[in-house]
N, C-alpha and C. Protein backbone atom coordinates (compact mmCIF):
# COMPACT_ATOMS: atom_id res chain seq x y z
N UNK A 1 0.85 -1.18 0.00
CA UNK A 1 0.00 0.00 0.00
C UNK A 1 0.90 1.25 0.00
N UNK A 2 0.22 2.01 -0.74
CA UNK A 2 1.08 3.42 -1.18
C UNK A 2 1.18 4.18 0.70
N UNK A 3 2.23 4.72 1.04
CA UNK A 3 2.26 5.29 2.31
C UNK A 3 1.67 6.63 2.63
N UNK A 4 1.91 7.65 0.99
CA UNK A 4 1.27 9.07 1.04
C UNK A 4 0.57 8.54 -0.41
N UNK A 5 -0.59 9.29 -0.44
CA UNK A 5 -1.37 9.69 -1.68
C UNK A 5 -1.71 11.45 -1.73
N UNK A 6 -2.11 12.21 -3.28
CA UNK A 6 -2.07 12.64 -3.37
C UNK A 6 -3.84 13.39 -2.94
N UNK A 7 -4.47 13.98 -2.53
CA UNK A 7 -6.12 14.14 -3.43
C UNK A 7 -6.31 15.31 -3.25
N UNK A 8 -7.42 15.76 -3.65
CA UNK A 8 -8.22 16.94 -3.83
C UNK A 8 -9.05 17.06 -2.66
N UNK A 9 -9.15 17.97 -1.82
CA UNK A 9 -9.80 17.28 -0.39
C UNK A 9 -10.71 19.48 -0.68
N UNK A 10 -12.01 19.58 -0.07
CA UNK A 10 -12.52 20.68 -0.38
C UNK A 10 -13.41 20.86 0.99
N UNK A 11 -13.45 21.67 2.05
CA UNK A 11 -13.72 21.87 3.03
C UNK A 11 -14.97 22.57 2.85
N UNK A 12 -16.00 22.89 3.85
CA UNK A 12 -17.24 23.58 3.06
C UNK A 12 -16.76 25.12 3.00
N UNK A 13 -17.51 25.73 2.59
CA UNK A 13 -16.72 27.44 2.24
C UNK A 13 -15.28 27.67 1.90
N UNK A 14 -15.04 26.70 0.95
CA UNK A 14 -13.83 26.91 0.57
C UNK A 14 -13.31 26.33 -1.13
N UNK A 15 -12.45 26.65 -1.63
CA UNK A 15 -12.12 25.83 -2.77
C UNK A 15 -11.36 24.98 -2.53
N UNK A 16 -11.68 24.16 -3.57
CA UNK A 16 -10.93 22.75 -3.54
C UNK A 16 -9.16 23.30 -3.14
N UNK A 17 -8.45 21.65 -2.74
CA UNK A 17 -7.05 22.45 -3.02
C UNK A 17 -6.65 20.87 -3.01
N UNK A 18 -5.00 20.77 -3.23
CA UNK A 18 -4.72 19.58 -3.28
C UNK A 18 -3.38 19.60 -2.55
N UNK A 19 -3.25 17.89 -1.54
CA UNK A 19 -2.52 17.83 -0.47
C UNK A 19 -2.07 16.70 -0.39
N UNK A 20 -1.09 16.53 -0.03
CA UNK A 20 -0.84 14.78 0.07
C UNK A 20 -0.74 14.50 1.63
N UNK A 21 -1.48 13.35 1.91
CA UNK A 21 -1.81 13.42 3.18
C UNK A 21 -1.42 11.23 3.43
N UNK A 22 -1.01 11.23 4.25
CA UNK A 22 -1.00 9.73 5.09
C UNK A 22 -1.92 8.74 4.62
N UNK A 23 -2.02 8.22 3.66
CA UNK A 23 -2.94 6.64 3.43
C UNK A 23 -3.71 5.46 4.39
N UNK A 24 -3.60 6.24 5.11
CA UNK A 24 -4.53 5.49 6.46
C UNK A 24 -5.74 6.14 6.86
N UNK A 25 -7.29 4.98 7.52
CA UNK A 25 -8.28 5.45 7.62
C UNK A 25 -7.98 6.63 8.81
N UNK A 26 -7.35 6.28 9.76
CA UNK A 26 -7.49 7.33 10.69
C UNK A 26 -7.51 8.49 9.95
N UNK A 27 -6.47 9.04 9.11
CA UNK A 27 -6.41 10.16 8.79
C UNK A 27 -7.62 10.60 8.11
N UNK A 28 -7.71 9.89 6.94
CA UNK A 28 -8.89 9.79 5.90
C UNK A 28 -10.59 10.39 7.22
N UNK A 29 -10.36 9.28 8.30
CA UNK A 29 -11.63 9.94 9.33
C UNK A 29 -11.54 11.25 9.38
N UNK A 30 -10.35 11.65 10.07
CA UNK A 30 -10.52 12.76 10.61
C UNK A 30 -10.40 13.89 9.68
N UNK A 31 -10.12 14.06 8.61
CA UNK A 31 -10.30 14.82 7.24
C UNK A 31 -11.72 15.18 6.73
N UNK A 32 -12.49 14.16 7.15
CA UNK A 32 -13.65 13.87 6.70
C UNK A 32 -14.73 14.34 8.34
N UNK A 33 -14.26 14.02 8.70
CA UNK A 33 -15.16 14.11 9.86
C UNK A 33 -15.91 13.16 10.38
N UNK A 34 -15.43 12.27 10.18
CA UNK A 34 -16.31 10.86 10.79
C UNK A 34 -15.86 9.49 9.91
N UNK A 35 -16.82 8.71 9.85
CA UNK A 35 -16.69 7.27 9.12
C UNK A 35 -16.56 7.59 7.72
N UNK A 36 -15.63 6.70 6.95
CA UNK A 36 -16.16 7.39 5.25
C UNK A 36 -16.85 6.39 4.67
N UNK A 37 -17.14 7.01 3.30
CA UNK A 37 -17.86 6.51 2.67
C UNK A 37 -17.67 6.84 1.20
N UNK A 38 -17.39 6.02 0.66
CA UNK A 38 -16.97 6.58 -1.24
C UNK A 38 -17.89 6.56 -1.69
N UNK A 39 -18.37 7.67 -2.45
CA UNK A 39 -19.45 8.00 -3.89
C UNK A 39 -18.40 8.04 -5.44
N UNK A 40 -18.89 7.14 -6.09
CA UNK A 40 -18.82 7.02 -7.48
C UNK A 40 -18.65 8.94 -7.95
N UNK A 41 -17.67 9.11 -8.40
CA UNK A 41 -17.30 10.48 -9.38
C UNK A 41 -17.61 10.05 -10.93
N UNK A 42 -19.25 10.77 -10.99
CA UNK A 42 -19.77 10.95 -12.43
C UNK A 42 -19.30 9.29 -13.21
N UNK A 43 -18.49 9.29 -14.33
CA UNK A 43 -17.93 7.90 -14.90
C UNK A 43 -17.03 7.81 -14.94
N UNK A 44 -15.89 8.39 -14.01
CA UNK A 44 -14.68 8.63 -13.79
C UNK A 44 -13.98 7.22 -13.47
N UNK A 45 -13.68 6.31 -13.91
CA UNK A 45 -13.03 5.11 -13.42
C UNK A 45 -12.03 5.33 -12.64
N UNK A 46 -11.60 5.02 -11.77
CA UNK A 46 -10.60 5.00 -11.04
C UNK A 46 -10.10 6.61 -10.08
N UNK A 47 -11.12 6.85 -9.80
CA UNK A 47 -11.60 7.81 -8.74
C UNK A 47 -13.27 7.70 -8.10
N UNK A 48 -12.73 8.09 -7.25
CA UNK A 48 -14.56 8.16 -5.93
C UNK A 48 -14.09 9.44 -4.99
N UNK A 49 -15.10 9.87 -4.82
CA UNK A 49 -15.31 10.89 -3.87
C UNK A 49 -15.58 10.34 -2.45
N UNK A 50 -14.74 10.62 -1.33
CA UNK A 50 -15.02 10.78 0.33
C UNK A 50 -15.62 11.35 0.97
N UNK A 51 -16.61 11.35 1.20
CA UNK A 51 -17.72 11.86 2.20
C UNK A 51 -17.77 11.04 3.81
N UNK A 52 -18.56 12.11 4.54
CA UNK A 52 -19.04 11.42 5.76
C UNK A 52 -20.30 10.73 6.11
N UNK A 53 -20.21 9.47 6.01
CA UNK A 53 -21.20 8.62 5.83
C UNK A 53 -22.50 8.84 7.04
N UNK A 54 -22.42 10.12 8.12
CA UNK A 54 -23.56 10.25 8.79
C UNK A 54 -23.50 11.78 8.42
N UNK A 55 -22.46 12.39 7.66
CA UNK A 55 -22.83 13.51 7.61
C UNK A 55 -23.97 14.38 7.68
N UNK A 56 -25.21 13.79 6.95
CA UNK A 56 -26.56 14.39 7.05
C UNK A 56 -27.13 14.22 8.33
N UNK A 57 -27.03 12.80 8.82
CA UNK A 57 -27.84 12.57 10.26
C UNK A 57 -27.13 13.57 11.58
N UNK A 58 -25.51 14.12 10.99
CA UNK A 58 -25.22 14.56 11.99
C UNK A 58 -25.24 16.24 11.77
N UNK A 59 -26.51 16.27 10.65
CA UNK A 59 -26.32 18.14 10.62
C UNK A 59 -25.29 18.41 9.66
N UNK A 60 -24.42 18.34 8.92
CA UNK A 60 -23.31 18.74 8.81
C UNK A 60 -23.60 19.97 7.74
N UNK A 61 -23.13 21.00 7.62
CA UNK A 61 -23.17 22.09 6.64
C UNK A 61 -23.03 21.68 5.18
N UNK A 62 -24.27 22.56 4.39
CA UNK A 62 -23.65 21.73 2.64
C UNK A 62 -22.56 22.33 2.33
N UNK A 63 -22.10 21.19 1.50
CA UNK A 63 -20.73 22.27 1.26
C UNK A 63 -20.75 21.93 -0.65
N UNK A 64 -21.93 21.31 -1.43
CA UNK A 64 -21.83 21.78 -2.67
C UNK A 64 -22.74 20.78 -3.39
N UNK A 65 -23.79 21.42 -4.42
CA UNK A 65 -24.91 20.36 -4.77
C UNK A 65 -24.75 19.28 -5.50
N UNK A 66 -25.45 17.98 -5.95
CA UNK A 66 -24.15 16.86 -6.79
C UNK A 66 -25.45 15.85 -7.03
N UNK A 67 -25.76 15.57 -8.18
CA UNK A 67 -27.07 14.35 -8.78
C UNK A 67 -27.95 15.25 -8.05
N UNK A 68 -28.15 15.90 -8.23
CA UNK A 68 -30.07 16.45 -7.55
C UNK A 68 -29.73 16.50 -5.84
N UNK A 69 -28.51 16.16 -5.06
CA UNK A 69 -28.77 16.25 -3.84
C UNK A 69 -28.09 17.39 -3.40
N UNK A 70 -27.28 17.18 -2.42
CA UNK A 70 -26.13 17.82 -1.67
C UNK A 70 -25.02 16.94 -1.10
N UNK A 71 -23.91 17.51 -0.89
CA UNK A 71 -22.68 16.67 -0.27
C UNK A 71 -22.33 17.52 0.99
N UNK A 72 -22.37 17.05 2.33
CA UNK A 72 -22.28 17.87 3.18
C UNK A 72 -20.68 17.02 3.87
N UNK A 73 -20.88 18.55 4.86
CA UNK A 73 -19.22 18.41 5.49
C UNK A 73 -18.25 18.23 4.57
N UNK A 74 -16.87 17.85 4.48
CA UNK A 74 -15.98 17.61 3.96
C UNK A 74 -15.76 16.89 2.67
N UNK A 75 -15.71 17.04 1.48
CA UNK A 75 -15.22 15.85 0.39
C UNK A 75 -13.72 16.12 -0.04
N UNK A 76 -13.60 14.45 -0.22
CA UNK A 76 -12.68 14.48 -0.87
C UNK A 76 -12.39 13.85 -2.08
N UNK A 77 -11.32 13.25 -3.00
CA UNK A 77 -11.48 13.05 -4.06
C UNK A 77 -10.23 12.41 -3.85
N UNK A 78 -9.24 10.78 -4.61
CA UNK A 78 -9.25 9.89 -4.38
C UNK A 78 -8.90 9.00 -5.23
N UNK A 79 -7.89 8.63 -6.24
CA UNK A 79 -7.65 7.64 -7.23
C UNK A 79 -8.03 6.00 -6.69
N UNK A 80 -8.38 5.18 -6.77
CA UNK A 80 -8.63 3.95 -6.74
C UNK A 80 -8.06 2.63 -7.69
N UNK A 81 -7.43 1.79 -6.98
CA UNK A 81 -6.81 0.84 -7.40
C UNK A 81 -7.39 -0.19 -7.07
N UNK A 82 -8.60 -0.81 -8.38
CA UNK A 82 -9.98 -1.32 -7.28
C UNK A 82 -9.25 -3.31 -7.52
N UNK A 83 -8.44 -3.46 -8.46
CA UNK A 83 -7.42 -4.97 -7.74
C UNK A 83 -6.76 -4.72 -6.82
N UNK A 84 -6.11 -4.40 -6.52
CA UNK A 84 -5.78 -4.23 -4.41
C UNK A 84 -6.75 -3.78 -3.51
N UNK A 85 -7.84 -3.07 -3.52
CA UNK A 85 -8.83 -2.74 -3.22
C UNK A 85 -8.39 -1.53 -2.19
N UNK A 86 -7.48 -0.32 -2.74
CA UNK A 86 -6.64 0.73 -2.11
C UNK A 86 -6.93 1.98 -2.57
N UNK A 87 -6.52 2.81 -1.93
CA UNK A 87 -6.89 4.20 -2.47
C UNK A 87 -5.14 5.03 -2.93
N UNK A 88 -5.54 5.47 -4.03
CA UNK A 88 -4.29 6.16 -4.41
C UNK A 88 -4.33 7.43 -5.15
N UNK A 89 -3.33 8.17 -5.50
CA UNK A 89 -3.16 9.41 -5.84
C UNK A 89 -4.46 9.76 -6.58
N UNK A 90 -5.12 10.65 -6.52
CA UNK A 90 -6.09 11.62 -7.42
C UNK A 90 -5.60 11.21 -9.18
N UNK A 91 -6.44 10.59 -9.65
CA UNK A 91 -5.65 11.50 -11.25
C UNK A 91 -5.68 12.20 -11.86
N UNK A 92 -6.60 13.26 -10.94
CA UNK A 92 -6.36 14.78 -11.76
C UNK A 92 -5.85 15.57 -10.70
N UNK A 93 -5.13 16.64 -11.27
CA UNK A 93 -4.17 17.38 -10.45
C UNK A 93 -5.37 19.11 -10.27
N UNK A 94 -5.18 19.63 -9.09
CA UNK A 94 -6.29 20.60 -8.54
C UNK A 94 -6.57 21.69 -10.00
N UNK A 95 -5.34 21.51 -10.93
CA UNK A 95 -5.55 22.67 -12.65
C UNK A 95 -6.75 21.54 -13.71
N UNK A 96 -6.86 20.44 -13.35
CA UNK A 96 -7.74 19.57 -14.28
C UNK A 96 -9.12 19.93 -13.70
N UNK A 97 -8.56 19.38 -12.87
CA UNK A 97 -10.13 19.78 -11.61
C UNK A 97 -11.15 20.72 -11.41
N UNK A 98 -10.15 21.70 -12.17
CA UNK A 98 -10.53 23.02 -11.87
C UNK A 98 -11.37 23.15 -13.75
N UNK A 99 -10.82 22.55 -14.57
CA UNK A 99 -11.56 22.88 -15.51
C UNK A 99 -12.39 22.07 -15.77
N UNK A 100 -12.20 20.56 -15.48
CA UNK A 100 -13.79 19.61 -15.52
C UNK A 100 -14.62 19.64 -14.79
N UNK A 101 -14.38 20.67 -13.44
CA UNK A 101 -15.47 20.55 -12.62
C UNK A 101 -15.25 21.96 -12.04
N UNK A 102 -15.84 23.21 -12.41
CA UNK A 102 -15.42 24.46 -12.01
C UNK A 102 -16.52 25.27 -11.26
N UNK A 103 -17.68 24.32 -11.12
CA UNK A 103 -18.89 24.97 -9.99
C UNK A 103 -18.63 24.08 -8.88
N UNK A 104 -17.47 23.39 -8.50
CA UNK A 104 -17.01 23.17 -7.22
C UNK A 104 -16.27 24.19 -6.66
N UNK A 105 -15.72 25.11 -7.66
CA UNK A 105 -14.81 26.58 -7.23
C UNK A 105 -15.65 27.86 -7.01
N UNK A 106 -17.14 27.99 -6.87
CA UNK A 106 -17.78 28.52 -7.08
C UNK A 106 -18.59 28.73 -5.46
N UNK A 107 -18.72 29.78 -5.01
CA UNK A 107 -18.94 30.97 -3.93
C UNK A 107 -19.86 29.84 -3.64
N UNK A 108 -19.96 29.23 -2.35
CA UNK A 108 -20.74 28.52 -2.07
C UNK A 108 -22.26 29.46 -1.32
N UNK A 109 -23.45 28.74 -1.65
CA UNK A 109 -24.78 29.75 -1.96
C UNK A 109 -25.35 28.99 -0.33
């Protein structure tokens, strides 16, 4: 297992940014704010988005709208290596990110 990975991690009221952070759940928790939980990114193979899997039950602030819902508290973003069943570097770097997905950079309402 990779020791650092790279991702896109986006706090609520804030823009995305990108960090390389420790490959372990602890960290991954506490980034997130609780237990995680991966959501499928659009048809992106080999990326998922990190959320907090009680985030809603626990209140958490939206932090940006996504399929008709909301994603609250913390996301992050996440390359996947789904034969080892591991998480690894982002494969887009925070300048890709920024142009395939640019109402994530956008004044949160």
């Amino acid at each position: 297992m990779k020791k650092q990975i790279r991702v896109i991690y986006k706090r609520v009221g804030f823009d995305p940014v990108e960090v390389t952070i420790e490959n372990e759940l602890e960290t991954l928790q506490r980034m997130i704010g609780g237990d995680i939980e991966t959501v499928p990114w659009y048809f992106y193979n080999g990326m998922v988005m990190i959320v907090d899997e009680e985030g809603k039950l626990n209140n958490r602030p939206v932090n940006f709208a996504f399929r008709g819902d909301v994603i609250v508290g913390s996301a992050m973003w996440v390359g996947t290596d789904f034969e080892e069943g591991e998480f690894t570097d982002c494969p887009y770097s925070l300048e890709q990110f920024w142009r395939r997905w640019p109402w994530l950079f956008e004044e949160a309402k």
